[in-house]
Protein backbone atom coordinates (compact mmCIF):
# COMPACT_ATOMS: atom_id res chain seq x y z
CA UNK A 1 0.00 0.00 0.00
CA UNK A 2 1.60 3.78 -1.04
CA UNK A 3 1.51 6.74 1.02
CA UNK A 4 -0.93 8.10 -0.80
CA UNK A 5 -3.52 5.58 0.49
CA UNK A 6 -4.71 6.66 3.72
CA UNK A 7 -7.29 4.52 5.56
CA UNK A 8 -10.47 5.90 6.20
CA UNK A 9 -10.91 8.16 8.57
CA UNK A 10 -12.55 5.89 11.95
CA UNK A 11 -16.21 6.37 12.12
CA UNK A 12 -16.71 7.29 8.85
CA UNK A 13 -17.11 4.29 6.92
CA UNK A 14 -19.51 4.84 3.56
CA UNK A 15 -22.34 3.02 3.28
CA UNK A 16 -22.73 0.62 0.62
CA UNK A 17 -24.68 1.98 -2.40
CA UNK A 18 -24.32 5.29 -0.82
CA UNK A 19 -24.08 8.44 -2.76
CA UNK A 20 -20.85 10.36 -1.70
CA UNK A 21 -22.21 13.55 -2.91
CA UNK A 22 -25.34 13.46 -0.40
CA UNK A 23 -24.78 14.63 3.19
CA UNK A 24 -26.81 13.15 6.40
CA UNK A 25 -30.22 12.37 6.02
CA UNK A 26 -32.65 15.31 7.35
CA UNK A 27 -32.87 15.35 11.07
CA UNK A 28 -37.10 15.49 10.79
CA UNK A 29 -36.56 12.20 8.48
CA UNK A 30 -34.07 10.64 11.35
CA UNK A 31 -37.02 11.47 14.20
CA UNK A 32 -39.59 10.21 12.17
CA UNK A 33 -38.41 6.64 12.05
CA UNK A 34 -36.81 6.94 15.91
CA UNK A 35 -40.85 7.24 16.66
CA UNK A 36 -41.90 4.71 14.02
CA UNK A 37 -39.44 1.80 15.93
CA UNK A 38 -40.82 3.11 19.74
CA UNK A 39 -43.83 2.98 18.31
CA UNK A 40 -43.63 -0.96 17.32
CA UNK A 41 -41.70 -1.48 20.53
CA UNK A 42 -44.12 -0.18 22.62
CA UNK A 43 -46.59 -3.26 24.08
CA UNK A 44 -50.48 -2.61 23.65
CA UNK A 45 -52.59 -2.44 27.14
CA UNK A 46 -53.49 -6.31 28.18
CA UNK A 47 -56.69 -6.82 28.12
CA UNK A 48 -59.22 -9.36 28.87
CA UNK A 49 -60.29 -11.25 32.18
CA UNK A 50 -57.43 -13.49 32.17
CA UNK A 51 -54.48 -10.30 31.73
CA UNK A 52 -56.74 -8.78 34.78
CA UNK A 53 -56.18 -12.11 37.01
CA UNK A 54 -52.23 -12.27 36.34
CA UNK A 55 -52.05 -8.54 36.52
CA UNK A 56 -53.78 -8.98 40.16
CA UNK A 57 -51.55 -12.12 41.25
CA UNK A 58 -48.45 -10.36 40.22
CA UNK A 59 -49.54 -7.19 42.48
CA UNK A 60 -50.96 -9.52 45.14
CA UNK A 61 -47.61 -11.07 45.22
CA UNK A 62 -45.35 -7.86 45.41
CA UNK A 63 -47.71 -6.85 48.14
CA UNK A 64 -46.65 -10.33 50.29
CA UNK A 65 -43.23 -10.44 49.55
CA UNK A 66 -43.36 -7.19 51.86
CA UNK A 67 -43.93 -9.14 54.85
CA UNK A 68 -41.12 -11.71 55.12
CA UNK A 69 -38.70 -8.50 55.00
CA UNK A 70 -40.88 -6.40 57.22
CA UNK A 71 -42.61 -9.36 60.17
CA UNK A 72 -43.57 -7.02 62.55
CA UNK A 73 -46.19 -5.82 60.22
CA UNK A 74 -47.81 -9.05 60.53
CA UNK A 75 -46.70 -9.51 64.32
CA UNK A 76 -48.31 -5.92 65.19
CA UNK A 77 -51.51 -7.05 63.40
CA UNK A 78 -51.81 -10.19 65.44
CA UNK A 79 -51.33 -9.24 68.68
CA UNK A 80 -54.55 -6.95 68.88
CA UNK A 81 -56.92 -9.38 68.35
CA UNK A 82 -54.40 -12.06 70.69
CA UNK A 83 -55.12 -9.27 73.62
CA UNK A 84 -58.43 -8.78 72.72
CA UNK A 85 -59.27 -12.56 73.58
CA UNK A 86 -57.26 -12.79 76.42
CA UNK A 87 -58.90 -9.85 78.43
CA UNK A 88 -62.27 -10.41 77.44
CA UNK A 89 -62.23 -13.73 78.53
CA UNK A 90 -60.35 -13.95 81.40
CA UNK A 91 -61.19 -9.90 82.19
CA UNK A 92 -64.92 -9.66 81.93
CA UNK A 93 -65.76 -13.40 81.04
CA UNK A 94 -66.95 -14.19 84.44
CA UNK A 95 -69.19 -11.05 84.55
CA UNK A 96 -70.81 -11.11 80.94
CA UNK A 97 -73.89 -13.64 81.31
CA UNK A 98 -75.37 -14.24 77.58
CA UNK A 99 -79.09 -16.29 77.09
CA UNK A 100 -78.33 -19.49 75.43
CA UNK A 101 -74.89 -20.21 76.07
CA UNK A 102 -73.04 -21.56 79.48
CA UNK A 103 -70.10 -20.84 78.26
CA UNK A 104 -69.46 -17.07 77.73
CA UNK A 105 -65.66 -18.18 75.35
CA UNK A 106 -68.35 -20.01 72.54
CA UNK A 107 -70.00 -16.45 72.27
CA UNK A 108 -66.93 -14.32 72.78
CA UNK A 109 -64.42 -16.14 70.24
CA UNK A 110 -66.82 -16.38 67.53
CA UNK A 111 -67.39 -12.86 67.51
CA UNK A 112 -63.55 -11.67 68.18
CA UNK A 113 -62.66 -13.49 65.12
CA UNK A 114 -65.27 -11.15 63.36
CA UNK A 115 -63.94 -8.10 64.42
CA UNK A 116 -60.47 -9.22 63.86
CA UNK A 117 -60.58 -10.23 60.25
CA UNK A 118 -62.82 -7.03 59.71
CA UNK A 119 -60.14 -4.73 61.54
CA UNK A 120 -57.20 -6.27 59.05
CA UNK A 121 -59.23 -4.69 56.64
CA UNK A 122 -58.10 -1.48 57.20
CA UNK A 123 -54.26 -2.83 55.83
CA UNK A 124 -55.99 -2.20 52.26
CA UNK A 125 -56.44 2.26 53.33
CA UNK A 126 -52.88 2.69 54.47
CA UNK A 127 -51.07 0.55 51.75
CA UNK A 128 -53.08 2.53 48.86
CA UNK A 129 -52.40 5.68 50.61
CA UNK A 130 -48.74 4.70 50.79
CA UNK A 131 -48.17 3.57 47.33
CA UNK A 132 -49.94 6.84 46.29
CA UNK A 133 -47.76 9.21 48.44
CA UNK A 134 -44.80 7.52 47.63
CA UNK A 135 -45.94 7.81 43.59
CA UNK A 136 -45.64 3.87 43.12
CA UNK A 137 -49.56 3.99 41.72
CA UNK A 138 -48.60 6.27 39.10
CA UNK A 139 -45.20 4.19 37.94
CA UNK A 140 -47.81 1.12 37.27
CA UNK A 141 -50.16 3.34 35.26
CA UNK A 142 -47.36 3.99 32.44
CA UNK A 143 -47.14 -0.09 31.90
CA UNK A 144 -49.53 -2.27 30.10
CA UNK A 145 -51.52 -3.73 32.86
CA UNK A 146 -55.52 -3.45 33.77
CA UNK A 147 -55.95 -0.74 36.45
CA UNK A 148 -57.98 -2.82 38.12
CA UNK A 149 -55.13 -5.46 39.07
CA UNK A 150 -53.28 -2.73 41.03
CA UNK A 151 -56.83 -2.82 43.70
CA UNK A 152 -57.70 -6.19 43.32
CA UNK A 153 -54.19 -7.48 44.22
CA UNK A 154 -53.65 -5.09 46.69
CA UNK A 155 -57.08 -6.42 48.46
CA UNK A 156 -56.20 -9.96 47.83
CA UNK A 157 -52.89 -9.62 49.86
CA UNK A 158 -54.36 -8.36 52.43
CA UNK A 159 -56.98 -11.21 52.46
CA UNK A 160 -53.85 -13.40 53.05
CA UNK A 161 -52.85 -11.63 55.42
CA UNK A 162 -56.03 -11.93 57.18
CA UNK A 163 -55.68 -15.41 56.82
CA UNK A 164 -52.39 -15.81 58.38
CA UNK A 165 -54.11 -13.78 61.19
CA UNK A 166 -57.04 -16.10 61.43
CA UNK A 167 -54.95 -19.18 62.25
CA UNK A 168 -52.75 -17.58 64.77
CA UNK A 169 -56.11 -16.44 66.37
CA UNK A 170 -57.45 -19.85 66.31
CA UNK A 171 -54.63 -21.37 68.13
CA UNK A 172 -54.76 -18.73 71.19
CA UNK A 173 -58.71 -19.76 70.91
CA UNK A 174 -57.94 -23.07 70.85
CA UNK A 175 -55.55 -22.64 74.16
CA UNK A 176 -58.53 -20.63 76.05
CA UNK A 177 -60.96 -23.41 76.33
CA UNK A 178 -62.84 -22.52 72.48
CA UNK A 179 -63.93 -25.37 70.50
CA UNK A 180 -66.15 -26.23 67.25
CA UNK A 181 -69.16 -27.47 68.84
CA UNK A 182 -70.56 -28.16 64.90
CA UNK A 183 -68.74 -30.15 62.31
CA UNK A 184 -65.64 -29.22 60.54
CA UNK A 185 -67.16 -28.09 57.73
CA UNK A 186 -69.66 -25.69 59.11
CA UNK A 187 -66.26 -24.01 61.05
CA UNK A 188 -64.96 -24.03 57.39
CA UNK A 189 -68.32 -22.35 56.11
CA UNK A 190 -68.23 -20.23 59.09
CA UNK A 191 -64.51 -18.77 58.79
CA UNK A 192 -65.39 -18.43 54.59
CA UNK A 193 -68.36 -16.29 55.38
CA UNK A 194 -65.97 -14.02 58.02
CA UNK A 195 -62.86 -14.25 54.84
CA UNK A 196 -65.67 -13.19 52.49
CA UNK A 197 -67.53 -9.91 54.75
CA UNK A 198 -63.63 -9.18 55.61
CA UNK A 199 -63.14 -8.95 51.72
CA UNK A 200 -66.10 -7.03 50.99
CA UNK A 201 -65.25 -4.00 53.66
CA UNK A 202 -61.65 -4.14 52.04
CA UNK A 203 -63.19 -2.83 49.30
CA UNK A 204 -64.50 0.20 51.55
CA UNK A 205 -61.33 0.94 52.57
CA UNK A 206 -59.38 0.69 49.17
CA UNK A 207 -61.97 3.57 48.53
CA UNK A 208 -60.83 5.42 51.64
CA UNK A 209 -57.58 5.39 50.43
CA UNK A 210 -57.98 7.05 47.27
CA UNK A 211 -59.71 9.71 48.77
CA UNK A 212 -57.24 10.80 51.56
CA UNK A 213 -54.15 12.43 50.85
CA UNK A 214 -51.93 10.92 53.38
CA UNK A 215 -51.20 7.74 55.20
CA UNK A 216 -51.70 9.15 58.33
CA UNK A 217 -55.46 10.31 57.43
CA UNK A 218 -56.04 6.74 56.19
CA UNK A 219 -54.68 4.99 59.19
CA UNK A 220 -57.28 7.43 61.51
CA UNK A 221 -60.71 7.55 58.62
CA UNK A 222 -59.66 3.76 58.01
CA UNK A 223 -60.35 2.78 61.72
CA UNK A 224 -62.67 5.31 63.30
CA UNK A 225 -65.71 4.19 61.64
CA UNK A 226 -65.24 0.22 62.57
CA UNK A 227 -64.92 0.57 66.41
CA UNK A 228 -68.86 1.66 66.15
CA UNK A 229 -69.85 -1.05 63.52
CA UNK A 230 -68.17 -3.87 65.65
CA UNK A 231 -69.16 -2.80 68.87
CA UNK A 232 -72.58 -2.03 68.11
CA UNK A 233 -73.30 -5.78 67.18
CA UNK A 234 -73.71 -9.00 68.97
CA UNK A 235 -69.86 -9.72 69.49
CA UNK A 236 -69.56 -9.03 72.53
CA UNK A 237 -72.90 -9.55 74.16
CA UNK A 238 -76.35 -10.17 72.80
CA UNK A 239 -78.19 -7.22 71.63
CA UNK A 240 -81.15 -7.67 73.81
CA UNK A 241 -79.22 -6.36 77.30
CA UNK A 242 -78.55 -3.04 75.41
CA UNK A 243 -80.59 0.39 75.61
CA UNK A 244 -84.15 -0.21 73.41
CA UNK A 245 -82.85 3.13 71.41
CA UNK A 246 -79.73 0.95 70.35
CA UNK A 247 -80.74 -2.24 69.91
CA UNK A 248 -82.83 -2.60 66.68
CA UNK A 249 -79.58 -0.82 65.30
CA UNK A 250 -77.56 -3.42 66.37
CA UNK A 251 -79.68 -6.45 65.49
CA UNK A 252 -79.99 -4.75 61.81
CA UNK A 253 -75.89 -4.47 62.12
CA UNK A 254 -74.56 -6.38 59.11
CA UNK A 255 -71.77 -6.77 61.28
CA UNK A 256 -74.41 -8.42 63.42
CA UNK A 257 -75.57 -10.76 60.81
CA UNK A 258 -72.20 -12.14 59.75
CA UNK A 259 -71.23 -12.55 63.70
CA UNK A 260 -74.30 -14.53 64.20
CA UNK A 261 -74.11 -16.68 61.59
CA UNK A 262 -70.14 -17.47 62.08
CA UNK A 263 -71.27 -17.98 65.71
CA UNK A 264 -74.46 -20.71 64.92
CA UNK A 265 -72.17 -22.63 62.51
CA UNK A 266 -68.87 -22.68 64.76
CA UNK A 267 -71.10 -23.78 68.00
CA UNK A 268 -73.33 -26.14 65.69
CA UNK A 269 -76.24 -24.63 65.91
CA UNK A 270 -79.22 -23.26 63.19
CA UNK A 271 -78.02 -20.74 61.28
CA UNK A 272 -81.43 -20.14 59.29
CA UNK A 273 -80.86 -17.18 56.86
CA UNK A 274 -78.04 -14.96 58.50
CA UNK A 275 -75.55 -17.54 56.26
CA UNK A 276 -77.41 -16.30 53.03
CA UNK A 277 -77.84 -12.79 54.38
CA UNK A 278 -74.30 -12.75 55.08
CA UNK A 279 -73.22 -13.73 51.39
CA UNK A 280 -75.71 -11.22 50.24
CA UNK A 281 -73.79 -8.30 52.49
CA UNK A 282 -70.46 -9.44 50.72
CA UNK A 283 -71.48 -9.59 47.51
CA UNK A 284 -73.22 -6.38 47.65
CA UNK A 285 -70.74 -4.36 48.81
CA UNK A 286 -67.65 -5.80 46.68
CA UNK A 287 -69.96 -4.65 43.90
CA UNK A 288 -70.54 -1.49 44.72
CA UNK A 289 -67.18 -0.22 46.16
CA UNK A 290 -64.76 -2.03 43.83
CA UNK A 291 -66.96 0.22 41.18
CA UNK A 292 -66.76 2.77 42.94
CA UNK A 293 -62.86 2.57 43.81
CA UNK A 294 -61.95 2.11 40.77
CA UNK A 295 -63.75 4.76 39.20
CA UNK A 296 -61.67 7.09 41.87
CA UNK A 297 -58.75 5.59 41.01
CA UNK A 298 -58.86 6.09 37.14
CA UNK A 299 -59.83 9.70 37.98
CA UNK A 300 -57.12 10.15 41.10
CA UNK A 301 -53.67 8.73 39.14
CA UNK A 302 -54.70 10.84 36.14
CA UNK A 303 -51.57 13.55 35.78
């Protein structure tokens, strides 16, 4: 090779079938086909019941892969209703007389197990409220997943959770004296239709949590409005030994309905139509709030 031929220079290298003579292509040319290959790399919205299910497993599992890093959420959440049986049955269980039952712990437990699940509930206002304040909602609304998974798995983890709070629950029950007077299916049925009235009120609270704008205010509007729905009900003694004024507003509790019939199937007893009721309650208000949540949340994540 001579002197006189240089290499080319690096970076320059001609394109084949290239005309020497033309210069770059036009920079609105260049941005045009930049957008043309985002645009074919860019995945459509899923859509269809079975996108919505995965989209809510995959949330529901984020949401409880939380808790093996961070216990003493769980631990926290299950020692309330642990103290809860412990004082009222060794506390006031010698002074609480109910009709129908010798045994004040058959009429207690039943009904602490209500309030318990329905008090883990209120996991689903703070966690929305965090996700939102921390701007983690807003992340998930720029990928391709239904809007409705981001709810529905966040509610589903916390029906786990409620779960895992159940069980511990049982065992301290189980150490007390409690025991399933019916079959072991109708405790089954019985701890469903608690899971399911839990699940429903979840829904309440997903809706809380949209509407406050911090974790703090969920934590207090999540709460404040259960102590009066659980303790104006037949938990903790039968409606009958309260004020006239307040008892046909406790027996027409739905709290009320689903503590009753927990409490006929878990002491084998007739449950006549509180079961039904109960499932009505459930499915009545899962249908109305999940609407309504997620209508708030379309409208509350929008920029």
């Amino acid at each position: 090779m001579s002197l006189d031929d240089e290499p080319p220079a690096f970076g320059h290298r001609a394109a084949v079938g290239a005309d020497p003579t033309s210069g770059p292509s036009p920079a609105p040319e260049r941005a045009a086909a930049v957008a043309d290959v985002a645009t074919l790399d860019r995945p459509e919205p899923a859509t269809g019941p079975i996108w919505v299910v995965r989209d809510s497993w995959v949330e529901a599992t984020r949401h409880l892969r939380v808790v093996p890093r961070n216990p003493e959420l769980l631990i926290f959440a299950t020692i309330q209703p642990v103290m809860f049986v412990l004082l009222f049955v060794y506390v006031f269980g010698g002074a609480i007389e109910v009709p129908g039952f010798e045994n004040y712990d058959q009429f207690l437990i039943p009904g602490i197990f209500a309030q318990s699940i329905v008090f883990g509930s209120a996991f689903t206002s703070v966690g929305i409220a965090e996700d939102m304040q921390k701007g983690y909602i807003d992340r998930l609304r720029s990928l391709p997943m239904s809007r409705s998974a981001v709810l529905i798995g966040r509610t589903v983890s916390d029906l786990v959770r409620n779960i895992i709070t159940f069980l511990v629950m049982l065992v301290v029950a189980f150490a007390v004296g409690f025991r399933f007077e019916g079959t072991f299916v109708e405790a089954l049925v019985a701890t469903a239709l608690l899971l399911a009235f839990s699940y429903a009120l979840s829904w309440i609270q997903a809706l809380i949590g949209l509407s406050v704008s911090s974790v703090e205010a969920a934590n207090s509007a999540g709460f404040i409005w259960m102590f009066p729905f659980t303790f104006v009900s037949s938990a903790f003694v039968d409606p009958s030994q309260m004020p006239d004024w307040l008892e046909p507003i406790a027996r027409n509790n739905p709290f009320t309905v689903a503590t009753n019939a927990a409490r006929a199937l878990y002491n084998g007893l007739p449950v006549g139509t509180d079961a039904m009721v109960t499932l009505g309650w459930s499915v009545g208000i899962t249908a109305v709030f999940a609407a309504l949540s997620i209508r708030k949340f379309g409208s509350s994540t929008v920029a």
